[in-house]
N, C-alpha and C. Protein backbone atom coordinates (compact mmCIF):
# COMPACT_ATOMS: atom_id res chain seq x y z
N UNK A 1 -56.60 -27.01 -10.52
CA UNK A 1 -55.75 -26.97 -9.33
C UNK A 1 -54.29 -27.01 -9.72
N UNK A 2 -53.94 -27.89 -10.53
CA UNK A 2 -52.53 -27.74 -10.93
C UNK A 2 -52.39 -26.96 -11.41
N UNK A 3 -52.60 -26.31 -12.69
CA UNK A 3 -52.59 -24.80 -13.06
C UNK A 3 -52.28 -23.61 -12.11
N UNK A 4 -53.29 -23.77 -10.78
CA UNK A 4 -53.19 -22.95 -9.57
C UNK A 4 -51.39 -23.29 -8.88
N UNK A 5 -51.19 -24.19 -9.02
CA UNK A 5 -50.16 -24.69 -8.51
C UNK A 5 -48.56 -24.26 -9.27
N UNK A 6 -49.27 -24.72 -10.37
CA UNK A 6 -47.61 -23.99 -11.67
C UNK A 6 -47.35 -22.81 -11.46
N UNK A 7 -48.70 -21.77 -11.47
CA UNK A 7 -48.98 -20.66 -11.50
C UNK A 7 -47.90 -20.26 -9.92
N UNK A 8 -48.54 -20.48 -9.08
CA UNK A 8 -47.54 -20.39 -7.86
C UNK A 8 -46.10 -20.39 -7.23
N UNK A 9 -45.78 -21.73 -8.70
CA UNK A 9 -44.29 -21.80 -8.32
C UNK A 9 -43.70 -21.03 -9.01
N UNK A 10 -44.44 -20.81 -10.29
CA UNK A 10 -43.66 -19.67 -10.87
C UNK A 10 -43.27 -18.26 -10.61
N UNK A 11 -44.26 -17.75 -9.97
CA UNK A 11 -44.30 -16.69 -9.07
C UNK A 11 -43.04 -16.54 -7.94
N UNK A 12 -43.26 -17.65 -7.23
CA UNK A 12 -42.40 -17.95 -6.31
C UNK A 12 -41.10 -17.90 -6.89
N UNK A 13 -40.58 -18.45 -8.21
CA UNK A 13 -39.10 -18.70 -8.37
C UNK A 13 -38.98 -17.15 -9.33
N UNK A 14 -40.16 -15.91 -9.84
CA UNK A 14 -39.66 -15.40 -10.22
C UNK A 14 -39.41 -14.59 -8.68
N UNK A 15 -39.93 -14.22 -7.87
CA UNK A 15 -39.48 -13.33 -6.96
C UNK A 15 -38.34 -13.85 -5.93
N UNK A 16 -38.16 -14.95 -6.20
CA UNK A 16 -36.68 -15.44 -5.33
C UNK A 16 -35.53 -14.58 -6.31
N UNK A 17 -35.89 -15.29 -7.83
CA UNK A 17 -34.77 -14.96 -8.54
C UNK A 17 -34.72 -13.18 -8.34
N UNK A 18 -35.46 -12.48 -7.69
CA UNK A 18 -35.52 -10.86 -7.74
C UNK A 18 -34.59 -10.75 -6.33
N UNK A 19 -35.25 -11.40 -5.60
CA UNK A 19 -34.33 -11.16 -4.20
C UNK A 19 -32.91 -11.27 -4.17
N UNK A 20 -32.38 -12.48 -5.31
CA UNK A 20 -30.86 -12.53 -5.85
C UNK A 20 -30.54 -11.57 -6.54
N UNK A 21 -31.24 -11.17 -7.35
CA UNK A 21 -30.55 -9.69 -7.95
C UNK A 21 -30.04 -8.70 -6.71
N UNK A 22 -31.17 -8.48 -5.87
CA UNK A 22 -31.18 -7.26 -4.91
C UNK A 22 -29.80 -8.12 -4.07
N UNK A 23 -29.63 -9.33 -3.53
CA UNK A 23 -28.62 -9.46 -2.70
C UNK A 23 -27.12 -9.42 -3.87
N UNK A 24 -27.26 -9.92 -4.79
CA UNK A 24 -26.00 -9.14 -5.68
C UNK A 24 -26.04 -7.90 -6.38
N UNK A 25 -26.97 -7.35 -6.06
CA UNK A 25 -26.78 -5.53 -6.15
C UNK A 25 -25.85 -5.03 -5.00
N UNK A 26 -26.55 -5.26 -3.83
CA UNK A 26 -26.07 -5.06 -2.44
C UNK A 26 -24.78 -5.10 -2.24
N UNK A 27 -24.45 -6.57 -2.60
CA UNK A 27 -22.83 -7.04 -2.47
C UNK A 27 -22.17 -6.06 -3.17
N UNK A 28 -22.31 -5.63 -4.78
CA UNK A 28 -21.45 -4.77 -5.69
C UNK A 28 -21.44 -3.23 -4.81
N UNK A 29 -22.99 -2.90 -4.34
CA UNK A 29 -23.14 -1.93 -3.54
C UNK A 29 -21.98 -1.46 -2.82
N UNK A 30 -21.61 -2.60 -2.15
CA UNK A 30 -20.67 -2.93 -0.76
C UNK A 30 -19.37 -2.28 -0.88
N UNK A 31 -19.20 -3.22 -2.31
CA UNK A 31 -17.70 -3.08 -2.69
C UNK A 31 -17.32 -1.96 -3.33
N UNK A 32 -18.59 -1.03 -3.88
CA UNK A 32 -18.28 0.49 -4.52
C UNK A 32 -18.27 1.87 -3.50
N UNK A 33 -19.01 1.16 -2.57
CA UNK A 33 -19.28 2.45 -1.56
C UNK A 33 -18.29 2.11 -0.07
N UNK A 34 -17.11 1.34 -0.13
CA UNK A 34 -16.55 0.95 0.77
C UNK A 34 -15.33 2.74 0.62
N UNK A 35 -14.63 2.64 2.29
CA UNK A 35 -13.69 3.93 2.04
C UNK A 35 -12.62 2.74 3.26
N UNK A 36 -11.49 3.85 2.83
CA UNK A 36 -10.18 3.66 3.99
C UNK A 36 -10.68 4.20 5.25
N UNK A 37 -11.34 4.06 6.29
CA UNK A 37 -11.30 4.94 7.58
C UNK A 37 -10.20 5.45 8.13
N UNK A 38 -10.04 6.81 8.56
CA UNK A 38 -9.26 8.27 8.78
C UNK A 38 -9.86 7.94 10.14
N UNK A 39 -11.10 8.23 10.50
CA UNK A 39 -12.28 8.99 11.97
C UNK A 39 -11.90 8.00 12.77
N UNK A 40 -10.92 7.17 12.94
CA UNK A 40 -12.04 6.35 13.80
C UNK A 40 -11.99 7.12 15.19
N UNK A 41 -12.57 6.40 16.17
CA UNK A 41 -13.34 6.98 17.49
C UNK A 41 -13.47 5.46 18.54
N UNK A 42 -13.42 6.06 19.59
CA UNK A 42 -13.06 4.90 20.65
C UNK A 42 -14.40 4.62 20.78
N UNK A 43 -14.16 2.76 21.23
CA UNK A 43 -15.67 2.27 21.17
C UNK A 43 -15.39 0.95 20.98
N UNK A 44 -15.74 -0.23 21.18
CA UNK A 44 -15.50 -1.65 21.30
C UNK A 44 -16.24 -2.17 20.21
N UNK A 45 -15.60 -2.70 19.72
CA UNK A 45 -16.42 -3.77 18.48
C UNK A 45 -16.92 -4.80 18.95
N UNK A 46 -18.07 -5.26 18.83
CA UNK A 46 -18.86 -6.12 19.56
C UNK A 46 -18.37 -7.49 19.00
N UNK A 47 -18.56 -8.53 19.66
CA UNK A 47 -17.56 -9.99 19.77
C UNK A 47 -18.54 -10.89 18.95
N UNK A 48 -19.73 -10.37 18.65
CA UNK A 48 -20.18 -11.34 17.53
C UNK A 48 -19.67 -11.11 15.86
N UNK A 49 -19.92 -9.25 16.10
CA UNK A 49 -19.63 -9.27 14.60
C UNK A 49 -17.75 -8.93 14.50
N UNK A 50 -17.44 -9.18 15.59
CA UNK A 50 -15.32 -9.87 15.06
C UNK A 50 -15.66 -11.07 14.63
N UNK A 51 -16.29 -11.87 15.42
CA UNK A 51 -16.40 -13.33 14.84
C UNK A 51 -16.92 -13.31 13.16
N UNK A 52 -18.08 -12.38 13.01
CA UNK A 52 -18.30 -12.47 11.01
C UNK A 52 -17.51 -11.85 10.32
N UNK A 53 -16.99 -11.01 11.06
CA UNK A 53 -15.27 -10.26 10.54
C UNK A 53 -14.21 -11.86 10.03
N UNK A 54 -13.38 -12.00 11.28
CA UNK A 54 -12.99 -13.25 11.10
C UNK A 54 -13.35 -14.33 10.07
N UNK A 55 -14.78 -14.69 10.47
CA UNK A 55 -15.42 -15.89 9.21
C UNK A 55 -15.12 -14.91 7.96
N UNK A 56 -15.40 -14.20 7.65
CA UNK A 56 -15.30 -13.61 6.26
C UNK A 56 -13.76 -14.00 5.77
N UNK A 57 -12.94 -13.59 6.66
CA UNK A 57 -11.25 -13.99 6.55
C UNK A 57 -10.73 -15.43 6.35
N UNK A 58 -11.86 -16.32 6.95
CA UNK A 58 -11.57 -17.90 6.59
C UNK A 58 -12.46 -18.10 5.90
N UNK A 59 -13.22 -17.31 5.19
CA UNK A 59 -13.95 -18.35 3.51
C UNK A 59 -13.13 -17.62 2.43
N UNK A 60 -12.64 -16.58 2.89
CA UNK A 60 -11.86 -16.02 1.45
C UNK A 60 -10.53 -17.29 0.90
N UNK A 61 -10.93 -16.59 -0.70
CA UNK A 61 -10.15 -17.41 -1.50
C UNK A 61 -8.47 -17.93 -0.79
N UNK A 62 -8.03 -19.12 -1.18
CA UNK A 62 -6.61 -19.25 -1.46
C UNK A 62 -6.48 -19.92 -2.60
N UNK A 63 -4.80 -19.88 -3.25
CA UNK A 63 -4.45 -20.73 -3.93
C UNK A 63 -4.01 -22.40 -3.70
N UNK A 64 -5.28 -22.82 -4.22
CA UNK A 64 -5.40 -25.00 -3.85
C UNK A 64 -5.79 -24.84 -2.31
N UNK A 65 -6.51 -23.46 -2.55
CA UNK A 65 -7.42 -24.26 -0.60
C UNK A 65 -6.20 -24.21 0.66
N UNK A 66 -5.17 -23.65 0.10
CA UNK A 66 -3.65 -23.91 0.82
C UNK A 66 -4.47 -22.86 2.36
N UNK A 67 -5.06 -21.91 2.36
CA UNK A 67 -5.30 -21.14 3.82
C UNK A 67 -4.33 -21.00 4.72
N UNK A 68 -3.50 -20.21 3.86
CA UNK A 68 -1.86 -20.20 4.53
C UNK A 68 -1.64 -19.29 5.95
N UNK A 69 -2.96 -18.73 6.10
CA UNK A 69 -2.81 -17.37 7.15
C UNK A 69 -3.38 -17.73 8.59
N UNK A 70 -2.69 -17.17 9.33
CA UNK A 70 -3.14 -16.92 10.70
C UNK A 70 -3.84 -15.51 11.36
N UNK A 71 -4.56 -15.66 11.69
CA UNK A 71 -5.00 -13.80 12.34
C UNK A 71 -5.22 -14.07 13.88
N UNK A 72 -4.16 -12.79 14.22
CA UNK A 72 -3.87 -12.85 15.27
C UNK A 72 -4.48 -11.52 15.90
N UNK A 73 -5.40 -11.27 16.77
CA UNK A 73 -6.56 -10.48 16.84
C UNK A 73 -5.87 -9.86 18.03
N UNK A 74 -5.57 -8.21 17.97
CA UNK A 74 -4.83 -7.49 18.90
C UNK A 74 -5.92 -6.91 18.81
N UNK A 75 -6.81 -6.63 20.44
CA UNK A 75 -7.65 -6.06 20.99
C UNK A 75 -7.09 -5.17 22.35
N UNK A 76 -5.40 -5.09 23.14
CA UNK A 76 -4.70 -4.21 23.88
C UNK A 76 -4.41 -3.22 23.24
N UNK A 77 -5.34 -1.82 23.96
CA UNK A 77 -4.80 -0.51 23.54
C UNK A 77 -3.47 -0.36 23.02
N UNK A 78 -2.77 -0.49 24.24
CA UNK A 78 -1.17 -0.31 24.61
C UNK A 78 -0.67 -1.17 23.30
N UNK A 79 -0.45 -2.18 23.59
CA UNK A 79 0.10 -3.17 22.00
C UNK A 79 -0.68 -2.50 20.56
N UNK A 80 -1.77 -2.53 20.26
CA UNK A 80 -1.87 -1.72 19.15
C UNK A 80 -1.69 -0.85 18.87
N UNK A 81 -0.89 0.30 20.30
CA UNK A 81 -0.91 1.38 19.94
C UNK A 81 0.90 1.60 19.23
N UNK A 82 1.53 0.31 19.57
CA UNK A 82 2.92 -0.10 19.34
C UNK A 82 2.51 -0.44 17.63
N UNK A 83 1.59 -0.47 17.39
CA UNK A 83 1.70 -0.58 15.75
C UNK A 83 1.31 0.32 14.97
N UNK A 84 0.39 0.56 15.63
CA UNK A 84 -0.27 1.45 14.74
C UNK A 84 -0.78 2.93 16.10
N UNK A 85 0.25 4.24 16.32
CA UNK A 85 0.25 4.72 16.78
C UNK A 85 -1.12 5.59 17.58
N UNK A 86 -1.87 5.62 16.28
CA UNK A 86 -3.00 6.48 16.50
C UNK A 86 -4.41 5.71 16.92
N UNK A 87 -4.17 4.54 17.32
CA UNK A 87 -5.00 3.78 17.39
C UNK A 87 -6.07 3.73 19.18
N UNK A 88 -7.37 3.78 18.23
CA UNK A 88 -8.36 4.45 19.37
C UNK A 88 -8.70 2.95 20.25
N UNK A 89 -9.05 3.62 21.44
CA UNK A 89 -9.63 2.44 22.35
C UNK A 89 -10.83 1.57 21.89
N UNK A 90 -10.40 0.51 22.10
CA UNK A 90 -11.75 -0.52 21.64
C UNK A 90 -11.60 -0.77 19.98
N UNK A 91 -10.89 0.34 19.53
CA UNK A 91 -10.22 -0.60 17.89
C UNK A 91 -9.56 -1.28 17.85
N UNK A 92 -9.89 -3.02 17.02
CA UNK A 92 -8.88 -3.58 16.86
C UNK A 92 -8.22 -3.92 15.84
N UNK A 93 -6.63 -4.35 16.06
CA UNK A 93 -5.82 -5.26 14.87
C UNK A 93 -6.06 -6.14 14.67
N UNK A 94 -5.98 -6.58 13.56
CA UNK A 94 -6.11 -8.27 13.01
C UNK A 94 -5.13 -8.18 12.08
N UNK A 95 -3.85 -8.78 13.07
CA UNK A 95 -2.50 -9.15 11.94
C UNK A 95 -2.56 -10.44 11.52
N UNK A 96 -2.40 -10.69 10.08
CA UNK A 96 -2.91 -11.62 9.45
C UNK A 96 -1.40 -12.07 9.10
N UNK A 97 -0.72 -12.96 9.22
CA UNK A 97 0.51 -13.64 9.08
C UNK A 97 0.82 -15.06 8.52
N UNK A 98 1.85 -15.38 8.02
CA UNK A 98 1.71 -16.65 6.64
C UNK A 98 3.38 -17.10 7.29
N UNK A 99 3.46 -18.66 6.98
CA UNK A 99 4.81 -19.32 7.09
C UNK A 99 5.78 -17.99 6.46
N UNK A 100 6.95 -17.96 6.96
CA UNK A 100 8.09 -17.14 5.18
C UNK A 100 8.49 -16.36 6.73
N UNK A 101 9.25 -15.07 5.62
CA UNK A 101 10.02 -14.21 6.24
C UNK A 101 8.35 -12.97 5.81
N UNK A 102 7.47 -13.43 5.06
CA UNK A 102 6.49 -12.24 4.57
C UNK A 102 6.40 -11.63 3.62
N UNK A 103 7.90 -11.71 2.59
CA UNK A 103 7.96 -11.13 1.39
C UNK A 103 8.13 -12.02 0.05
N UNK A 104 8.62 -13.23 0.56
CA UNK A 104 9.35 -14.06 -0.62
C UNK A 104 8.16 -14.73 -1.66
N UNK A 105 7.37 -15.00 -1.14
CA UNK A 105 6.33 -16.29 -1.49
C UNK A 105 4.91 -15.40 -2.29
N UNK A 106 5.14 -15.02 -3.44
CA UNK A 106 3.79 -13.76 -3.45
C UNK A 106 2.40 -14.79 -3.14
N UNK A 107 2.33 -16.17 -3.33
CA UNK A 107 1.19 -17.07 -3.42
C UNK A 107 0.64 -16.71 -1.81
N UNK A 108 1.45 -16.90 -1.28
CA UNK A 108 0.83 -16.77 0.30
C UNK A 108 0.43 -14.85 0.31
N UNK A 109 1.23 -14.16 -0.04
CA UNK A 109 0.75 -12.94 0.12
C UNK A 109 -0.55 -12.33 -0.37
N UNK A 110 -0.11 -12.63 -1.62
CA UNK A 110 -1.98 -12.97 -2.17
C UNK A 110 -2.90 -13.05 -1.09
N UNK A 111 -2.74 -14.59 -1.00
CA UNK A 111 -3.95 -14.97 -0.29
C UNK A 111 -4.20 -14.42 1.04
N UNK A 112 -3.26 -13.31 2.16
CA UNK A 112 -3.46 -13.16 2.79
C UNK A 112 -3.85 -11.78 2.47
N UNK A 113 -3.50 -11.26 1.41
CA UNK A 113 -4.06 -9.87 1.12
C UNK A 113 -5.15 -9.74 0.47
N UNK A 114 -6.20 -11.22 0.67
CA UNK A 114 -7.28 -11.96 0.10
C UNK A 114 -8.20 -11.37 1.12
N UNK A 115 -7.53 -12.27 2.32
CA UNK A 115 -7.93 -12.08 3.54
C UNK A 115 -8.66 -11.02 4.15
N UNK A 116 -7.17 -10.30 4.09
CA UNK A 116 -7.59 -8.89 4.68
C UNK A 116 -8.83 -7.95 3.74
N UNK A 117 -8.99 -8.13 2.55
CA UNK A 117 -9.90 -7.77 1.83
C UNK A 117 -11.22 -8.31 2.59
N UNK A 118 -11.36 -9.03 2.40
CA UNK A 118 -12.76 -9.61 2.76
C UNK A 118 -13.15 -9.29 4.39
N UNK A 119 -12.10 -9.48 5.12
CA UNK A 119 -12.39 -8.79 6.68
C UNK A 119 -12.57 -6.98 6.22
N UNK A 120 -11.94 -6.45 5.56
CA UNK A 120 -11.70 -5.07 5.69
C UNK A 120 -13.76 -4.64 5.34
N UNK A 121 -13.92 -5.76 4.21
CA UNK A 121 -15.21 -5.41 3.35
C UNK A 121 -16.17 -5.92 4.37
N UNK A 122 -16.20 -7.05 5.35
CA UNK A 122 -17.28 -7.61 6.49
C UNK A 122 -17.58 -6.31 7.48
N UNK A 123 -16.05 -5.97 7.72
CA UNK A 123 -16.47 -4.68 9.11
C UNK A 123 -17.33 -3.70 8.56
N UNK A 124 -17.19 -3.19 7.59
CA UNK A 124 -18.06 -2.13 6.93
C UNK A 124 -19.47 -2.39 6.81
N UNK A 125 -19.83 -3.45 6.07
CA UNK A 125 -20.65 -4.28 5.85
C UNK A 125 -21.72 -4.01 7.04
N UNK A 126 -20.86 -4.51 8.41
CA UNK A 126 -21.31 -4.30 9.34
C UNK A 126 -21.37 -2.78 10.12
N UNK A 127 -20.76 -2.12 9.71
CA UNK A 127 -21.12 -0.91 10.21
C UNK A 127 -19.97 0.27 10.33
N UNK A 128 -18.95 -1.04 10.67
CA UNK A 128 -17.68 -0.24 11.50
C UNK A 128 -16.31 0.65 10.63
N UNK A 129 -15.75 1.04 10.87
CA UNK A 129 -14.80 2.11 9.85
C UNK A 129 -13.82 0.41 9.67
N UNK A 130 -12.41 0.54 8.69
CA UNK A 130 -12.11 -0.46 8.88
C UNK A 130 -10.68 0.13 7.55
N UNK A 131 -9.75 -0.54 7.69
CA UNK A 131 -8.39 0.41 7.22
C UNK A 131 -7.19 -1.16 6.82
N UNK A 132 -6.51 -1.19 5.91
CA UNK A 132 -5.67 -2.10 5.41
C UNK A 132 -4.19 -1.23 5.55
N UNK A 133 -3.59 -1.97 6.40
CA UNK A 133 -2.16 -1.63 6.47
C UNK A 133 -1.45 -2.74 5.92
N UNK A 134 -0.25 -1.74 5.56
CA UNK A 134 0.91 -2.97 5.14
C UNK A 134 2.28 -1.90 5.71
N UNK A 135 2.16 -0.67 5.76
CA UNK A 135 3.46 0.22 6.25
C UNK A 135 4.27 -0.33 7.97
N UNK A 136 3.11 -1.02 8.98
CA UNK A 136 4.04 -1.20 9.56
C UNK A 136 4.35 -2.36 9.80
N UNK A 137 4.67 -3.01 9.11
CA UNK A 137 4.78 -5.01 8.87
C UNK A 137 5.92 -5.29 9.19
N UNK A 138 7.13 -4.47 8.89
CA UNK A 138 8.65 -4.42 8.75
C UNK A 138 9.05 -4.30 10.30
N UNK A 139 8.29 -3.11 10.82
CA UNK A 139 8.42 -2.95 12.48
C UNK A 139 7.70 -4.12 13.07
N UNK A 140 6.70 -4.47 13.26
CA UNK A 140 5.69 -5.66 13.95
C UNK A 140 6.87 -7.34 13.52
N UNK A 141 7.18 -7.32 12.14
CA UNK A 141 8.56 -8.69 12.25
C UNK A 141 9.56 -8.47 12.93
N UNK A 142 10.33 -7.35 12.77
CA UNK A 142 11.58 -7.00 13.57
C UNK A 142 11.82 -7.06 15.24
N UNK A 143 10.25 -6.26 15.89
CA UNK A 143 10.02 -6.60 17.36
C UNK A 143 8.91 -6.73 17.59
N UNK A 144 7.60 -7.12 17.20
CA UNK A 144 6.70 -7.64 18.08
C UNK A 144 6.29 -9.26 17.75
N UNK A 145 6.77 -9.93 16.76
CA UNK A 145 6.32 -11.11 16.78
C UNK A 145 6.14 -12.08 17.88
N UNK A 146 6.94 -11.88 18.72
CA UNK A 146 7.10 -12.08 20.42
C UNK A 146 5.87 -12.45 21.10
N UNK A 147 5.94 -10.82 21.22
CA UNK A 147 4.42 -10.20 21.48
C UNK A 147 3.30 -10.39 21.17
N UNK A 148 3.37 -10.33 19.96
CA UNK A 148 2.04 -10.83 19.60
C UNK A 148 1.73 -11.97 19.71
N UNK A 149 2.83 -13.44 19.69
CA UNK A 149 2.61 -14.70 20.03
C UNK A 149 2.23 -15.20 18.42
N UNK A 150 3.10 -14.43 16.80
CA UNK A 150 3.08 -15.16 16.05
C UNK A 150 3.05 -16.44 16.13
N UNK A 151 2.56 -17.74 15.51
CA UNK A 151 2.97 -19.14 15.32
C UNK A 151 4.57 -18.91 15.02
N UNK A 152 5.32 -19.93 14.96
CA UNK A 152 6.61 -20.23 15.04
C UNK A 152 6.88 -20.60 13.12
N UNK A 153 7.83 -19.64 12.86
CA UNK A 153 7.92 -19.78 11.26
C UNK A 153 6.95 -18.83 10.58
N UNK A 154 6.43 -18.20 11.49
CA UNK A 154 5.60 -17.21 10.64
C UNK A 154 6.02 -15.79 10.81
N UNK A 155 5.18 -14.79 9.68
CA UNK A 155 6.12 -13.07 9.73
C UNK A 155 4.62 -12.66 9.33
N UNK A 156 4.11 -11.43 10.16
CA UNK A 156 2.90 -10.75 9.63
C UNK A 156 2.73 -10.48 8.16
N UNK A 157 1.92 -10.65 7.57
CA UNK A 157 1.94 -10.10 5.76
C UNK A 157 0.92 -8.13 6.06
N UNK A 158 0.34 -8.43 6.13
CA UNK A 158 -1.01 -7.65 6.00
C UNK A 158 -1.56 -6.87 7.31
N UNK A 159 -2.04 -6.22 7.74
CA UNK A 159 -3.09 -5.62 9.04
C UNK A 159 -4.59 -5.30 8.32
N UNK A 160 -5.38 -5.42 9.07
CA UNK A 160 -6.27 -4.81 9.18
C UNK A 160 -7.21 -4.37 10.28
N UNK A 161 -7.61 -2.85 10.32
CA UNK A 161 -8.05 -2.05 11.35
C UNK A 161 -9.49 -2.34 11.72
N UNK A 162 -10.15 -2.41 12.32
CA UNK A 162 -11.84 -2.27 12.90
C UNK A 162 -12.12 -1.65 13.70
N UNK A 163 -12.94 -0.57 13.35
CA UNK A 163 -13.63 0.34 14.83
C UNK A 163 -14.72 1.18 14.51
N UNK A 164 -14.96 1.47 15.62
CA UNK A 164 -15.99 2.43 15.50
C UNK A 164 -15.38 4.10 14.57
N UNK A 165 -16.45 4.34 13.69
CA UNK A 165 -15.96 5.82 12.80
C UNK A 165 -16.84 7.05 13.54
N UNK A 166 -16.66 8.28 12.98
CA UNK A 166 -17.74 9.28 13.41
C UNK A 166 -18.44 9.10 12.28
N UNK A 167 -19.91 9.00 12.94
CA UNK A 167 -20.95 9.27 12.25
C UNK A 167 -21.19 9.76 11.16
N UNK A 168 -20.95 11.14 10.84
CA UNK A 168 -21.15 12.06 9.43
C UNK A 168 -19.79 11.63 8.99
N UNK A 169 -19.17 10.24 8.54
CA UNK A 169 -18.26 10.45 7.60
C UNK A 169 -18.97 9.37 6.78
N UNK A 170 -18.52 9.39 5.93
CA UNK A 170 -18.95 8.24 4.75
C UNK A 170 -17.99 8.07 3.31
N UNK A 171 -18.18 7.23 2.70
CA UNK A 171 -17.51 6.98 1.33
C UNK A 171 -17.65 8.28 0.41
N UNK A 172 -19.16 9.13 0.80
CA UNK A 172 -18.66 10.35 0.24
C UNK A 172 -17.96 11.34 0.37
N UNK A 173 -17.58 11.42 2.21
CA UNK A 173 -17.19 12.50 2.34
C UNK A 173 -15.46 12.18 2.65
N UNK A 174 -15.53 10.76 2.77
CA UNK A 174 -14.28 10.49 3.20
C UNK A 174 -13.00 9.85 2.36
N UNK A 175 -13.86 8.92 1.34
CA UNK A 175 -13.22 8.38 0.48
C UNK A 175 -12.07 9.34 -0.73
N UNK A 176 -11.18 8.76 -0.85
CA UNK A 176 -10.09 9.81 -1.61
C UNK A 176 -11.17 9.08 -3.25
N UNK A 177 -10.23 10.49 -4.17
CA UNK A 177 -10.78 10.21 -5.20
C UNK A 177 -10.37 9.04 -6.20
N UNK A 178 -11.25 8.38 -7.10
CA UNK A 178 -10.61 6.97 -7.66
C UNK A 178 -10.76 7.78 -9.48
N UNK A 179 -9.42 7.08 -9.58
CA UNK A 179 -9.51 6.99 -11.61
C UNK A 179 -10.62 6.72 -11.96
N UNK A 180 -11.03 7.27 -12.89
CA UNK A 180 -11.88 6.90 -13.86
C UNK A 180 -11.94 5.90 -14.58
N UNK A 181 -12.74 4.95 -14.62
CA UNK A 181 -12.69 3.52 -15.09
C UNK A 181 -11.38 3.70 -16.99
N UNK A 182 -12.40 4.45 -17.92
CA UNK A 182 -11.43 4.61 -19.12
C UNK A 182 -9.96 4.84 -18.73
N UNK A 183 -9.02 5.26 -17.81
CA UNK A 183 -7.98 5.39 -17.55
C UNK A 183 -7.10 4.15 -17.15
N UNK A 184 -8.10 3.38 -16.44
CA UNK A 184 -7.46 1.68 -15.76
C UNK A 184 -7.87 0.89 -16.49
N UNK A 185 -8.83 0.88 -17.80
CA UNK A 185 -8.70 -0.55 -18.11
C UNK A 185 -8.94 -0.74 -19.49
N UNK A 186 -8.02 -1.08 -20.27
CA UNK A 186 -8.02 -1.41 -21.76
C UNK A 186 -8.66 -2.73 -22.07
N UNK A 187 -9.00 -2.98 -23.32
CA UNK A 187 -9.80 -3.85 -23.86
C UNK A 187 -9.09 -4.27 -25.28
N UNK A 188 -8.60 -5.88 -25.75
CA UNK A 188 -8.00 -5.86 -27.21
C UNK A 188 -8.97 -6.92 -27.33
């Protein structure tokens, strides 16, 4: 009977340990077959998966746990369309913003360009097209901090986009082309 029993657990811990491979295949999966979304297409992002969007944005790394960022979740056509011009109905912003003026402090920028990584990589994850801005940060400090109802002492660092994409696009057809690993990375 114990024999029957060893026999069992071993089994058991080798096919767990298989299921961890497959969920860190998946993850690398994630992060190789991810693209910038171009398509997107009007359509509402559903309010559970903003919320695993979001959570993804508050477990990502900081430096000393500091979690210097705020995300401030622009879901008004009209106002997102003040940032980001081309922006379809039911896509939203998530301006992600840190104490500073936004440029001085790279520790906080980091970590908010931590942030936006890990939200940019959840929406996909989940289904949805999903896009990292930083071009209009300069306009959104100058006049919408207001608006948007930044915290007080704070300047947007980062954006990131979520929405619905068209269908037939994908990381193959959409993604621009990347260097070749031998070109980016030396070894001494």
């Amino acid at each position: 009977m114990m024999k029957k029993i060893g026999l069992f657990y071993v089994v058991l811990v080798f096919f767990a340990g298989l299921a961890g491979a497959q969920e860190s295949k998946s993850g690398i999966q994630a992060i190789l077959s991810h693209y910038a979304a171009r398509n997107f297409t009007a359509g509402a992002v559903d309010r559970e998966d903003l919320d695993q969007i979001l959570l993804a944005g508050i477990h990502s790394p900081s430096a000393n746990n500091r979690q210097p960022w705020m995300f401030t979740v622009v879901q008004s056509s009209a106002l997102a369309r003040q940032i980001v011009s081309n922006n379809e109905d039911g896509n939203v912003l998530i301006v992600i913003s840190a104490e500073g003026d936004g440029r001085t402090n790279g520790t906080q920028i980091l970590d908010c360009a931590l942030a936006a990584q890990s939200m940019y990589l959840a929406a996909q994850a989940l289904g949805y097209g999903s896009r990292i801005y930083t071009g209009p940060i300069n306009s959104v400090n100058q006049n919408l901090k207001t608006q948007l109802g930044l915290p007080a002492g704070h300047s947007a660092v980062v954006l990131v986009r979520v929405g619905r994409v068209q269908n037939n696009v994908d990381a193959q057809t959409a993604a621009s082309a990347r260097a070749a690993v031998n070109t980016k990375v030396q070894y001494k």
